[in-house]
Protein backbone atom coordinates (compact mmCIF):
# COMPACT_ATOMS: atom_id res chain seq x y z
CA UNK A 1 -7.65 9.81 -20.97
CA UNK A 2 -3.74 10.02 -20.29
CA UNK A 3 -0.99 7.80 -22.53
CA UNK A 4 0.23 6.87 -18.94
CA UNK A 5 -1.44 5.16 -15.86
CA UNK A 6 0.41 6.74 -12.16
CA UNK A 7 0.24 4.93 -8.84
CA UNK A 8 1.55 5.93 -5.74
CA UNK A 9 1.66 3.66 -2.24
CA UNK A 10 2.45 5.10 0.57
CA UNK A 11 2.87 3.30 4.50
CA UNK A 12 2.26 7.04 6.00
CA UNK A 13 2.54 6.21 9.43
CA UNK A 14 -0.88 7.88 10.80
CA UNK A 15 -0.48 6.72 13.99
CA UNK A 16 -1.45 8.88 17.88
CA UNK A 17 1.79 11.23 17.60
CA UNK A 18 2.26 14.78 18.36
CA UNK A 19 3.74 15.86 15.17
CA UNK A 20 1.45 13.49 13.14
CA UNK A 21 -1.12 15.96 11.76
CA UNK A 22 1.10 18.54 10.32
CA UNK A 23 3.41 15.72 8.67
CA UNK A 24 0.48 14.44 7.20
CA UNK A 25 -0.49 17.99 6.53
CA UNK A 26 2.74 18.32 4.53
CA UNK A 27 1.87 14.80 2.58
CA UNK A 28 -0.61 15.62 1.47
CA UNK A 29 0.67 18.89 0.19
CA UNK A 30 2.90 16.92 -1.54
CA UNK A 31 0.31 14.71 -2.77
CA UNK A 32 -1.61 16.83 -4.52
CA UNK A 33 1.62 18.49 -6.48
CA UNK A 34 2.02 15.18 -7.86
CA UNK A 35 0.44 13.68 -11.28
CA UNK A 36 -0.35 10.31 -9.56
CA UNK A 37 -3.99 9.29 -10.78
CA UNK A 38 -4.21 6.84 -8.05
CA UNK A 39 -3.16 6.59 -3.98
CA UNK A 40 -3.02 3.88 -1.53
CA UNK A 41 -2.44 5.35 1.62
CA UNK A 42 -2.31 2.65 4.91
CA UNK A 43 -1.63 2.89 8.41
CA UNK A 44 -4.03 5.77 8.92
CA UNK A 45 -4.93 4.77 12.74
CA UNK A 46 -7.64 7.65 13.44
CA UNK A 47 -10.66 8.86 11.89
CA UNK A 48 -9.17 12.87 12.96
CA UNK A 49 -6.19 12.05 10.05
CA UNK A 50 -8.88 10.43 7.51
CA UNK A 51 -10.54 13.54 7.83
CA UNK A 52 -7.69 15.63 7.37
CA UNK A 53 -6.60 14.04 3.95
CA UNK A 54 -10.51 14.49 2.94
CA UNK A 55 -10.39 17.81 3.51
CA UNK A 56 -7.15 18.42 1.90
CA UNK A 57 -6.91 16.09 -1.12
CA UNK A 58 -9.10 18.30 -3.37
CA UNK A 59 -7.72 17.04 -6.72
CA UNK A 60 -8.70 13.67 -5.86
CA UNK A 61 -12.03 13.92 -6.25
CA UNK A 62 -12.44 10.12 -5.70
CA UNK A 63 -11.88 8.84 -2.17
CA UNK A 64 -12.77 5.77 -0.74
CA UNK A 65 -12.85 4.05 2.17
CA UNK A 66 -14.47 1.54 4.77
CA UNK A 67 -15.77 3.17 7.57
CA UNK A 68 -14.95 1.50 11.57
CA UNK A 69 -14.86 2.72 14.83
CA UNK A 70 -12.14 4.89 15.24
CA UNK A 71 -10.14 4.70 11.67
CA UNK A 72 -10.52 3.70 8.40
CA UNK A 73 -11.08 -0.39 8.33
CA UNK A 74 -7.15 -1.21 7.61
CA UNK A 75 -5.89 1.88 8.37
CA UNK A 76 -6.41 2.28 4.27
CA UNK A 77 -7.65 4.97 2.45
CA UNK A 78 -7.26 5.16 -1.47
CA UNK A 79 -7.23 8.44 -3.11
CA UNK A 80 -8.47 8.41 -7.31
CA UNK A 81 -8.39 11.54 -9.97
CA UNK A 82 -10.16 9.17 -12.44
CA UNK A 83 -13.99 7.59 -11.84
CA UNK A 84 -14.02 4.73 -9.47
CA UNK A 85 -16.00 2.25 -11.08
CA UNK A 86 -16.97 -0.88 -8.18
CA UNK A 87 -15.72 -0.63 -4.77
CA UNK A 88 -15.42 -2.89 -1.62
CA UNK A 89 -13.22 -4.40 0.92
CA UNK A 90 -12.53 -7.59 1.95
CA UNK A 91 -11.42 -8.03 5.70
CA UNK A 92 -8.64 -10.73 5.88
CA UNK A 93 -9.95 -14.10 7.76
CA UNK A 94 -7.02 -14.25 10.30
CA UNK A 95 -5.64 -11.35 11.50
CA UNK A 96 -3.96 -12.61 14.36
CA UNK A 97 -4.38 -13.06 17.92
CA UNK A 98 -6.06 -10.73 21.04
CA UNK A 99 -3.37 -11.72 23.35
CA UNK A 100 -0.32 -10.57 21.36
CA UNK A 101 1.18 -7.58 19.75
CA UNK A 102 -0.89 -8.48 17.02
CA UNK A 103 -3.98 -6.87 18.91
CA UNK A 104 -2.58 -3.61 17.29
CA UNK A 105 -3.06 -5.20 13.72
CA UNK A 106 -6.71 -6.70 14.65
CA UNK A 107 -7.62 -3.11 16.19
CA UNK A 108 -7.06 -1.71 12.71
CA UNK A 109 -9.32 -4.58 11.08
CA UNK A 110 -7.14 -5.48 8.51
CA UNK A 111 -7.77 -6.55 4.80
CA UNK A 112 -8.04 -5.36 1.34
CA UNK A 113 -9.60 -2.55 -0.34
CA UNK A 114 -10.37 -3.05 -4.43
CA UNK A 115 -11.28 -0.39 -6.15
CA UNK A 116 -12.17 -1.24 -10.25
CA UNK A 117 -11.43 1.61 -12.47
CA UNK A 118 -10.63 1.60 -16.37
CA UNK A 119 -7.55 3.51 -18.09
CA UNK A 120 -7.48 3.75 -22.07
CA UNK A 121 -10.82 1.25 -22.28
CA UNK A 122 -8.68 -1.57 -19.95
CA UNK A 123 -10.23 -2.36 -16.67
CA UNK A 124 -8.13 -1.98 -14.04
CA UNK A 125 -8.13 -3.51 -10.27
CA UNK A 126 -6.35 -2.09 -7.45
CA UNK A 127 -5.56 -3.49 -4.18
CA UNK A 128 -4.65 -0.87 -1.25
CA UNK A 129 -3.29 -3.50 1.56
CA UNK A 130 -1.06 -3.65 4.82
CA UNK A 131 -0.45 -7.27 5.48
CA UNK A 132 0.24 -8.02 9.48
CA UNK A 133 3.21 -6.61 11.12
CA UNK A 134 5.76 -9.11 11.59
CA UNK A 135 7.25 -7.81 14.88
CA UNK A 136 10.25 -10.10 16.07
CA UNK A 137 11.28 -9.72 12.44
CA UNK A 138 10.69 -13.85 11.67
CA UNK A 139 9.60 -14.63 8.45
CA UNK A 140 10.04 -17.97 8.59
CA UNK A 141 6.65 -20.55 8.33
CA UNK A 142 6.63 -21.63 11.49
CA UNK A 143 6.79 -18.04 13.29
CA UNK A 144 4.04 -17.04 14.88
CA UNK A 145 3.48 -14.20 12.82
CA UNK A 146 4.64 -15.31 9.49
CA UNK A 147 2.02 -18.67 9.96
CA UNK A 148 -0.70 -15.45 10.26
CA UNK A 149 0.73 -13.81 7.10
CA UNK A 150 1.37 -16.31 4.91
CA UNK A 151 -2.95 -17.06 5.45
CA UNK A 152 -3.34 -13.22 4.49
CA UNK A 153 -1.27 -13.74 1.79
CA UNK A 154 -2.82 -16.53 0.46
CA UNK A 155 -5.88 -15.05 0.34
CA UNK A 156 -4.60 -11.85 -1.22
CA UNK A 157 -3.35 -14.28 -3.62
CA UNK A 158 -7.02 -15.90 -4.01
CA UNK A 159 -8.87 -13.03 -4.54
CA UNK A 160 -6.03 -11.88 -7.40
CA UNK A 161 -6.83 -15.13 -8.92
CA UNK A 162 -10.70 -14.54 -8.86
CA UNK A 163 -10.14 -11.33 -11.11
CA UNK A 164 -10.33 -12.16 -14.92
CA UNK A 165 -7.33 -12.15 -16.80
CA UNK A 166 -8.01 -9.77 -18.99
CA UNK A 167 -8.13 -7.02 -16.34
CA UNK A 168 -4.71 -5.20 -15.13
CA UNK A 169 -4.45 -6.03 -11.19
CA UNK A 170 -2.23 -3.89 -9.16
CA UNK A 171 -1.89 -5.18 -5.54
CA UNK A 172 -0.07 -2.30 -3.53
CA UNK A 173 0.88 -1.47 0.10
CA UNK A 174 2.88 -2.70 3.13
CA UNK A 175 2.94 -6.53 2.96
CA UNK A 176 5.62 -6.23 5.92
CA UNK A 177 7.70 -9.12 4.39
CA UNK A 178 11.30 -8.83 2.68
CA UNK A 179 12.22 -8.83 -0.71
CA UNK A 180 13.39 -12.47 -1.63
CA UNK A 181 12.10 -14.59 1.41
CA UNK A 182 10.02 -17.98 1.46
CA UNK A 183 6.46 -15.90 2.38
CA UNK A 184 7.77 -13.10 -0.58
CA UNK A 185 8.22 -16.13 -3.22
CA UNK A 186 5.47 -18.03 -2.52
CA UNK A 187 2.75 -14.75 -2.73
CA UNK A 188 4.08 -14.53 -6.43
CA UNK A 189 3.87 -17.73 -7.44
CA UNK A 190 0.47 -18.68 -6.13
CA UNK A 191 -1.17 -15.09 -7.15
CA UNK A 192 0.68 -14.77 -10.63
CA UNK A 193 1.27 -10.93 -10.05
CA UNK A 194 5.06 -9.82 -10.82
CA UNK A 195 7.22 -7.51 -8.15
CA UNK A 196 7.49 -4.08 -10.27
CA UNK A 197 11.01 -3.64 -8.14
CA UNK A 198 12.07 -7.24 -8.40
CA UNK A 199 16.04 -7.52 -7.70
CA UNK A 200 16.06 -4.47 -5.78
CA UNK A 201 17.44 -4.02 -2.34
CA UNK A 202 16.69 -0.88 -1.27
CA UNK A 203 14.87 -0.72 2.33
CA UNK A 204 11.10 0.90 2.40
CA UNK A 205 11.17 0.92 6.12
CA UNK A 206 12.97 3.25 7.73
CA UNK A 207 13.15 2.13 11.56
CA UNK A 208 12.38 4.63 14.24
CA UNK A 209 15.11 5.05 16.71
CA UNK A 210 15.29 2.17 19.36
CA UNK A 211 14.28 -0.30 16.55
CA UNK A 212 16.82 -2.52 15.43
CA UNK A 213 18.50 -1.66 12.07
CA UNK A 214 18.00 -5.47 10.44
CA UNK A 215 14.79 -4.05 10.14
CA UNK A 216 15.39 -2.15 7.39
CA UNK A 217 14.03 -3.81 4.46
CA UNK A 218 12.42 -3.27 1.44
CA UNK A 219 8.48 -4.41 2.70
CA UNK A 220 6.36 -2.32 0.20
CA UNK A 221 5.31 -3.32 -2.64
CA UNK A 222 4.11 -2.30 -5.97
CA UNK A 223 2.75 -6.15 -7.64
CA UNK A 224 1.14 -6.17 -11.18
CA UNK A 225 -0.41 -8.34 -13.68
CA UNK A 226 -1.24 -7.74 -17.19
CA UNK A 227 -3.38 -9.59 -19.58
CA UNK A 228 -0.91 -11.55 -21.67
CA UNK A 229 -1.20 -9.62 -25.09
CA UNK A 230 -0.89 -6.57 -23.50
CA UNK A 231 2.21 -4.98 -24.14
CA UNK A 232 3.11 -2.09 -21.54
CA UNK A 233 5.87 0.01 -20.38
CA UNK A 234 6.34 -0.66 -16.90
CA UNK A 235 8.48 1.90 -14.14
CA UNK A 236 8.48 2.00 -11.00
CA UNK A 237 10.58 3.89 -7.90
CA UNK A 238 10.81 5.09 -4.47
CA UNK A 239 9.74 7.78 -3.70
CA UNK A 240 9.63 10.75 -0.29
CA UNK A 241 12.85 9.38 0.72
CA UNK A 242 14.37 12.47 1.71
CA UNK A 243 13.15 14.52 4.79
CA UNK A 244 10.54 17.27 3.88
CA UNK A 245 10.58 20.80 5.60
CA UNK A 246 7.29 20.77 8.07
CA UNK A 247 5.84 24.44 8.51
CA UNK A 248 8.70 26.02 7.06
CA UNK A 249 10.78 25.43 10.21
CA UNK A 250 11.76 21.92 10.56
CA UNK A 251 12.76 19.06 8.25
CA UNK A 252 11.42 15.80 9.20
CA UNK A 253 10.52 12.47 6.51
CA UNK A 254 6.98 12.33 5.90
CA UNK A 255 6.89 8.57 7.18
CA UNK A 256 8.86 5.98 8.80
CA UNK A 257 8.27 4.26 5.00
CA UNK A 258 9.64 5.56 1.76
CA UNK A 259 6.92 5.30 -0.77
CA UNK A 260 6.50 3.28 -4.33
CA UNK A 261 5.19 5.37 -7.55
CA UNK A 262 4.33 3.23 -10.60
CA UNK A 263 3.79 4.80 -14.41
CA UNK A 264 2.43 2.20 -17.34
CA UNK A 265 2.33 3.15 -20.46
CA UNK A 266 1.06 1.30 -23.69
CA UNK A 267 3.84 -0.07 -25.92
CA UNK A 268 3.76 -0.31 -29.48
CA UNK A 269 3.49 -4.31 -30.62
């Protein structure tokens, strides 16, 4: 067992593109150079890319999943170099409506996947999530699609609450609202977890071109709660936000979304 716990969350963008397989390709190349005992991967939008990062994540012998039609239920898949001890998911109740954008969101059947673990003889929960896409960028209650996230975030923040308190919970993903907002201060106070980046403005999104710059934003998150006479050592970063070289030839990022690495380490009371 390592002095140090490693997560990694990534928004990788796995959506019907031409250049899509070898950027993944080239993540998880990446991926596998990296020390990270756990990844949360989302947006994977095809079964073709789930198998890819099977087939290439072989230091992760751990990888779990809930299989659908075409992708992976959520779009997540969660990547583990240590023993997986309980796993499910739990779809979200609303996840929006047919007749909307939001049809893109409810094609992907999203929701939560848990995955229980232990690190130096603590349990562990982790959460691998990509809360609705808010896409005319208002995160205000009454918008349409913040009235449909604030529900999925209130039952994020349920099922948080339903995990004893003597277990570390890590909640981690794309929860596509900003840093600092009504929807953002609300999720902390009714699931108790703490923002690991708190303070920091730095956008995670990086919008595509055509895509207005406001949306730029930090909207991935690395949450946490500890049992409260545990004392640990708590970093956490961004992370792949400089543009990778793709086959040798070409430098491209490896997602439209930065990603979030967390290391915990046991302090000394």
């Amino acid at each position: 067992m390592t002095d140090s716990f490693s997560l990694l969350t990534l928004n990788c963008f796995g959506g019907y593109l031409p250049n899509t397989s070898r950027r993944l390709l080239t993540l998880t190349q990446e991926l596998e150079c990296r020390s990270d005992e756990i990844v949360c991967l989302q947006e994977i939008q095809l079964n073709r890319y789930l198998r890819l990062f099977q087939k290439a994540s072989g230091s992760f012998p751990q990888q779990f999943h809930e299989p659908y039609l075409h992708c992976p239920k959520g779009g997540l898949l969660t990547l583990s170099r240590t023993t997986i001890k309980k796993r499910q998911f739990i779809p979200y109740s609303e996840r929006g409506f047919w007749f909307t954008p939001m049809f893109m969101d409810r094609l992907l059947y999203k929701g939560m996947l848990i995955a229980h673990l232990e690190w130096d003889g603590l349990p562990v929960t982790v959460i691998n999530t990509h809360v609705l896409a808010n896409y005319v960028g208002d995160w205000e209650r009454h918008g349409m699609y913040a009235r449909v996230e604030e529900k999925q975030l209130h039952q994020l923040a349920e099922t948080v609450q339903g995990i004893s308190s003597e277990t570390i919970v890590i909640a981690a993903g794309d929860f596509n609202i900003p840093r600092g907002g009504n929807l953002y201060r609300d999720f902390l106070m009714l699931s108790g977890l703490s923002d690991t980046l708190a303070g920091d403005s730095r956008p995670t999104h990086r919008p595509p071109l055509g895509v207005p710059a406001r949306y730029a934003l930090p909207l991935d998150y690395i949450f946490i709660r500890t049992p409260a006479n545990l004392s640990l050592h708590i970093e956490c970063d961004l992370c792949f936000t400089t543009r990778q070289w793709l086959n040798g030839n070409r430098q491209e990022y490896l997602s439209d979304h930065n990603g979030l690495s967390l290391r915990i380490r046991r302090q000394a009371i």
